[in-house]
N, C-alpha and C. Protein backbone atom coordinates (compact mmCIF):
# COMPACT_ATOMS: atom_id res chain seq x y z
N UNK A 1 -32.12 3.52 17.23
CA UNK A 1 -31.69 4.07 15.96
C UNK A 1 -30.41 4.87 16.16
N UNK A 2 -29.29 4.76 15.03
CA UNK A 2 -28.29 5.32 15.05
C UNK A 2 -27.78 6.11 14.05
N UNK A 3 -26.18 5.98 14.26
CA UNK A 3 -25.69 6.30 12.86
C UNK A 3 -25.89 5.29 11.54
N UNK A 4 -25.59 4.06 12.18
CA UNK A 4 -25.48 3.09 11.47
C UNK A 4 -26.63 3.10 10.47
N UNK A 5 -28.56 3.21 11.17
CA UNK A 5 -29.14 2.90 10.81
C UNK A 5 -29.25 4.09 9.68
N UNK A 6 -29.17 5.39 9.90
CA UNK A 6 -29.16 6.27 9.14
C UNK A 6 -27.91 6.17 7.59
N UNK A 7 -26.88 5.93 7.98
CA UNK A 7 -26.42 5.18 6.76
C UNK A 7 -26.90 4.34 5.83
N UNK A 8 -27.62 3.29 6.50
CA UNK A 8 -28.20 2.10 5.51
C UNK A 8 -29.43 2.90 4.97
N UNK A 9 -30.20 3.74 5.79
CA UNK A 9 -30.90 4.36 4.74
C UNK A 9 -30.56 5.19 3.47
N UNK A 10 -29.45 5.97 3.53
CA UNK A 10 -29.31 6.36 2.99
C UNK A 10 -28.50 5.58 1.73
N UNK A 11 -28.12 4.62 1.80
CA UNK A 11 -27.80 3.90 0.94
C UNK A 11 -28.60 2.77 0.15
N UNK A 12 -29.81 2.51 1.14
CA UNK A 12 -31.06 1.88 0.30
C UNK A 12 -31.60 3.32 -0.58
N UNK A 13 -31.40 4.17 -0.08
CA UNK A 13 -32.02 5.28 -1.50
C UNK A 13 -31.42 5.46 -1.94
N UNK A 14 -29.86 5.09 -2.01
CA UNK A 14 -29.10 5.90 -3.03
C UNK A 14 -29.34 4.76 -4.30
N UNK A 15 -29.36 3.35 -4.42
CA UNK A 15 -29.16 2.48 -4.49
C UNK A 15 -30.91 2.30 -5.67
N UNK A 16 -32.32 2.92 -4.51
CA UNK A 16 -33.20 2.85 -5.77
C UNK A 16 -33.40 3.48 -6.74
N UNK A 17 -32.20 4.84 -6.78
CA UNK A 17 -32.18 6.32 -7.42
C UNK A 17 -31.95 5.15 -9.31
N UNK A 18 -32.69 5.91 -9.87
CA UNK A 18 -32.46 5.38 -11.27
C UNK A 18 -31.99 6.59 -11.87
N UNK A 19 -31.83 7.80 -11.70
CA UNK A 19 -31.38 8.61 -12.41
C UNK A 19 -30.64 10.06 -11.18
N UNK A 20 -29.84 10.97 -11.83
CA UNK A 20 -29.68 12.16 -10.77
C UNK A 20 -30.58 12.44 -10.12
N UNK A 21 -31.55 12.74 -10.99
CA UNK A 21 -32.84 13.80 -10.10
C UNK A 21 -33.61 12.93 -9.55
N UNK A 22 -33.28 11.52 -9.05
CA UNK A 22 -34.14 10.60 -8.08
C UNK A 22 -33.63 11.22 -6.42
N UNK A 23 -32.07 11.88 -6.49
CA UNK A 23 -31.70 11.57 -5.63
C UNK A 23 -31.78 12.70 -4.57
N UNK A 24 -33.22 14.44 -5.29
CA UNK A 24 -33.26 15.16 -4.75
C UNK A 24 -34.39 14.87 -3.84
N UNK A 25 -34.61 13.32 -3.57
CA UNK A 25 -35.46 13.25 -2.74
C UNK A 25 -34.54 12.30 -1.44
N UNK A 26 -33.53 12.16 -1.18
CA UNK A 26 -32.73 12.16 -0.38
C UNK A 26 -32.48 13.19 0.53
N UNK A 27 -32.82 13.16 1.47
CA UNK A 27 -32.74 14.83 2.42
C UNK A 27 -33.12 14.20 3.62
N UNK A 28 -32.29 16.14 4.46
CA UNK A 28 -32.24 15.12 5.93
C UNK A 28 -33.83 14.72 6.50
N UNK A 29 -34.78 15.95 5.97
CA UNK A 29 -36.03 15.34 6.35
C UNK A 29 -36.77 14.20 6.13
N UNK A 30 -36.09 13.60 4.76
CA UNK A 30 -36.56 12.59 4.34
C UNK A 30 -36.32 11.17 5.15
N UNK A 31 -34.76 11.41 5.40
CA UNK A 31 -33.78 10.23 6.01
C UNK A 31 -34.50 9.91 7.66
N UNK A 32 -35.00 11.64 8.28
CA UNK A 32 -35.18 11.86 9.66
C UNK A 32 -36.63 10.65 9.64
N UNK A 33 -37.40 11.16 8.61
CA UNK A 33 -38.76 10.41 8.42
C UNK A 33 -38.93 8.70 8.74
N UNK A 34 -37.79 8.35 7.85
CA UNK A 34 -37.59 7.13 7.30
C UNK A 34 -37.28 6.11 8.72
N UNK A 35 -36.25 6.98 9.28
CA UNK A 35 -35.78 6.12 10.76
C UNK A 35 -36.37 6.58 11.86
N UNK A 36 -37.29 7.44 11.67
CA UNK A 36 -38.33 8.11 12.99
C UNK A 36 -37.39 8.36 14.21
N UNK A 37 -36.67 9.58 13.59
CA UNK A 37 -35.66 10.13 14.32
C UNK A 37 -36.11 11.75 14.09
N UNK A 38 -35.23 12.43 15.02
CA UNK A 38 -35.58 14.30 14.71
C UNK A 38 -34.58 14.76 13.25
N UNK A 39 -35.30 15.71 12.81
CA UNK A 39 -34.03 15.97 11.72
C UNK A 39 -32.77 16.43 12.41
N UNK A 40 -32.74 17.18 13.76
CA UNK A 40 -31.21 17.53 13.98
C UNK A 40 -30.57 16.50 14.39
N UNK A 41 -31.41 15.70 15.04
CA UNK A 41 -30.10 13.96 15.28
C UNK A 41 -29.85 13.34 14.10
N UNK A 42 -30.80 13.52 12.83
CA UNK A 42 -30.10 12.85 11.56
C UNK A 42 -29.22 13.72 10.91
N UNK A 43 -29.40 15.03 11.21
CA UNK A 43 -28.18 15.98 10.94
C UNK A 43 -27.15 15.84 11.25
N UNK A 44 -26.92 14.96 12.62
CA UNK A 44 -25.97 15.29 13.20
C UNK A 44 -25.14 13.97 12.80
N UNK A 45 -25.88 12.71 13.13
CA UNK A 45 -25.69 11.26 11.97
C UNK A 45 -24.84 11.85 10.22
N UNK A 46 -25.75 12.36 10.08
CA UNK A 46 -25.36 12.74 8.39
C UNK A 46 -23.84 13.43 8.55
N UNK A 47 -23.55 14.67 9.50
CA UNK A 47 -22.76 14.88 9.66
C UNK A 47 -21.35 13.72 9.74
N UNK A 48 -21.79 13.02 10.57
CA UNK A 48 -20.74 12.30 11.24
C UNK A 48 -20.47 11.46 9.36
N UNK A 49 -21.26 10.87 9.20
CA UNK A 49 -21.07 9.88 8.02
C UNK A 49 -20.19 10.73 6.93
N UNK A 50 -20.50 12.10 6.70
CA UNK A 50 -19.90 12.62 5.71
C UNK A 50 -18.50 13.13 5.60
N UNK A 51 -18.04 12.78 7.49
CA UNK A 51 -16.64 13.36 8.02
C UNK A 51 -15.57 12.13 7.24
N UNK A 52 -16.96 10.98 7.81
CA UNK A 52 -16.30 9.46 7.76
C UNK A 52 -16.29 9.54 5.75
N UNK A 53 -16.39 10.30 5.11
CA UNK A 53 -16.47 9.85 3.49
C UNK A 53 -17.53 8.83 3.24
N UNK A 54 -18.43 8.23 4.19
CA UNK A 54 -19.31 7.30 3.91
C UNK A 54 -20.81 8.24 2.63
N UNK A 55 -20.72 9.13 2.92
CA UNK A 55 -21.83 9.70 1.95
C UNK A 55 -21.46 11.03 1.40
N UNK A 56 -21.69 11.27 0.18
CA UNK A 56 -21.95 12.58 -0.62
C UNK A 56 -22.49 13.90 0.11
N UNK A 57 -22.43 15.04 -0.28
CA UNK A 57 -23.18 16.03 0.52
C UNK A 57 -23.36 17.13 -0.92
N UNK A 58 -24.77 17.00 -1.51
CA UNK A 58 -25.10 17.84 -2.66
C UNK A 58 -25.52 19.23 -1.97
N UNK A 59 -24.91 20.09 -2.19
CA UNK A 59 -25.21 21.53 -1.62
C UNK A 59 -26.67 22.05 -2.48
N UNK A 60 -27.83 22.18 -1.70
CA UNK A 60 -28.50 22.66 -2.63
C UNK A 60 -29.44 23.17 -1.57
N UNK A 61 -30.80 24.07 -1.68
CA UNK A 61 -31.73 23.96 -1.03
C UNK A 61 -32.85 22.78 -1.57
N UNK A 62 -33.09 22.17 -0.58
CA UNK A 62 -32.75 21.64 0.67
C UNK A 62 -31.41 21.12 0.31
N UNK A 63 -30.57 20.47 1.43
CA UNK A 63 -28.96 19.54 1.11
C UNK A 63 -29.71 18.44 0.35
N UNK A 64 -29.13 17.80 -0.96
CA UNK A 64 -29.54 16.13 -1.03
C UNK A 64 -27.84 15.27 -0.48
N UNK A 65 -28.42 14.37 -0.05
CA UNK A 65 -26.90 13.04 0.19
C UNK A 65 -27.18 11.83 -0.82
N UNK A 66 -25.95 11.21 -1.06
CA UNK A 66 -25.78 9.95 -1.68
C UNK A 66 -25.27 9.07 -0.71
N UNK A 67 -24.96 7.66 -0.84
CA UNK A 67 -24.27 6.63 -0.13
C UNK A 67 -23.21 7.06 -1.12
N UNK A 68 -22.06 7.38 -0.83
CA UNK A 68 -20.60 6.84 -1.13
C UNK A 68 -20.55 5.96 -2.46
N UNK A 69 -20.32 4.57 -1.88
CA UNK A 69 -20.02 3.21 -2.75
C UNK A 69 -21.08 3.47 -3.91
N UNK A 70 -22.45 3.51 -3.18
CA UNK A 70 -23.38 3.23 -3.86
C UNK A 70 -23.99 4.14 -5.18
N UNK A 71 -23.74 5.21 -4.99
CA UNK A 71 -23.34 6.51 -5.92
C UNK A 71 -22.29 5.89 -7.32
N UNK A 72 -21.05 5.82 -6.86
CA UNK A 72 -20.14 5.18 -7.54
C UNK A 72 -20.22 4.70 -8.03
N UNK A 73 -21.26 3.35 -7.62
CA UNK A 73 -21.48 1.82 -8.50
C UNK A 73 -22.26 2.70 -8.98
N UNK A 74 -23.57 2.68 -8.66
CA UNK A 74 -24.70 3.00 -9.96
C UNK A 74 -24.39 4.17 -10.90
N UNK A 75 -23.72 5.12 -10.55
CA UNK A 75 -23.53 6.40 -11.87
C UNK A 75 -22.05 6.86 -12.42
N UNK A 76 -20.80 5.99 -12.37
CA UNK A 76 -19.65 5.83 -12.42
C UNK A 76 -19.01 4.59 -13.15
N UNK A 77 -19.70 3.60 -12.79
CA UNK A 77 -19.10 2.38 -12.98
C UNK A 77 -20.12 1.29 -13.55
N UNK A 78 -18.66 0.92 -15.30
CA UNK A 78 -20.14 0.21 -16.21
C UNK A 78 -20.76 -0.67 -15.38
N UNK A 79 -22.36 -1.18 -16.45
CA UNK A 79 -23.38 -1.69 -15.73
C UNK A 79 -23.27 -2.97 -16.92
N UNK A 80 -23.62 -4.23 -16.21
CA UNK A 80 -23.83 -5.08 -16.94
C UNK A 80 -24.89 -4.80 -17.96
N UNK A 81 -24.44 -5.70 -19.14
CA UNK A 81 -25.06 -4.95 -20.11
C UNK A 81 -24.55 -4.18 -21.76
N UNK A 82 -23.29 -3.17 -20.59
CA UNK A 82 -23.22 -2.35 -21.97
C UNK A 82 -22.08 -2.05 -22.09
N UNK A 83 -21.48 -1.66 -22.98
CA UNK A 83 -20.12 -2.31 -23.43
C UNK A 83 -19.24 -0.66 -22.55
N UNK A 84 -17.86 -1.88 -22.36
CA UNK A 84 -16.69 -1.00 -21.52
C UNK A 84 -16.15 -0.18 -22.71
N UNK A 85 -16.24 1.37 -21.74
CA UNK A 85 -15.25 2.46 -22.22
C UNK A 85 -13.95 2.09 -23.20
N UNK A 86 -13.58 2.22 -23.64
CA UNK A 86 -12.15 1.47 -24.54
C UNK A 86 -11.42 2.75 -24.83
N UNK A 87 -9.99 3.39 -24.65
CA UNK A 87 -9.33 4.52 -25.01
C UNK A 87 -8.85 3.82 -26.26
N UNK A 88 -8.99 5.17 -27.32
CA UNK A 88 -8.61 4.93 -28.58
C UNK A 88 -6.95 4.58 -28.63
N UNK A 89 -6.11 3.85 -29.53
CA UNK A 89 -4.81 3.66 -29.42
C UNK A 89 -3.99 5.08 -29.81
């Protein structure tokens, strides 16, 4: 287990989050759980990813993280479906 793998987790949760408050269950204990790693080596993973811009860092007690891209796509950018933003003329 790595960085790598700790990324993809965190981007398979960012990814099943259906709303904000899905994503206060993103945490390093959660992530540490997930890849049966210690929380300070996924700390230290999380760290590295967040230097790299690969993930979000929500300041909160506990920290929550997002994936990057995956953040973006799902709560930023329209969703099939429903009609594009249009600026008035």
């Amino acid at each position: 287990m790595g960085v790598h793998e700790v990324g993809a987790q965190v981007r398979q949760l960012t990814e099943a989050a259906s709303s904000l408050a899905d994503l206060t269950a993103i945490t390093t204990e959660a992530i540490a759980s997930a890849v049966h790693l210690s929380r300070n080596t996924t700390s230290q993973y999380l760290n590295e990813l967040l230097k790299a811009h690969q993930v979000l860092q929500i300041k909160s007690r506990p920290t929550y993280f997002a994936d990057h891209e995956a953040f973006a796509a799902q709560f930023f950018c329209p969703q099939a479906g429903r009609l594009p933003i249009t600026s008035r003329p």
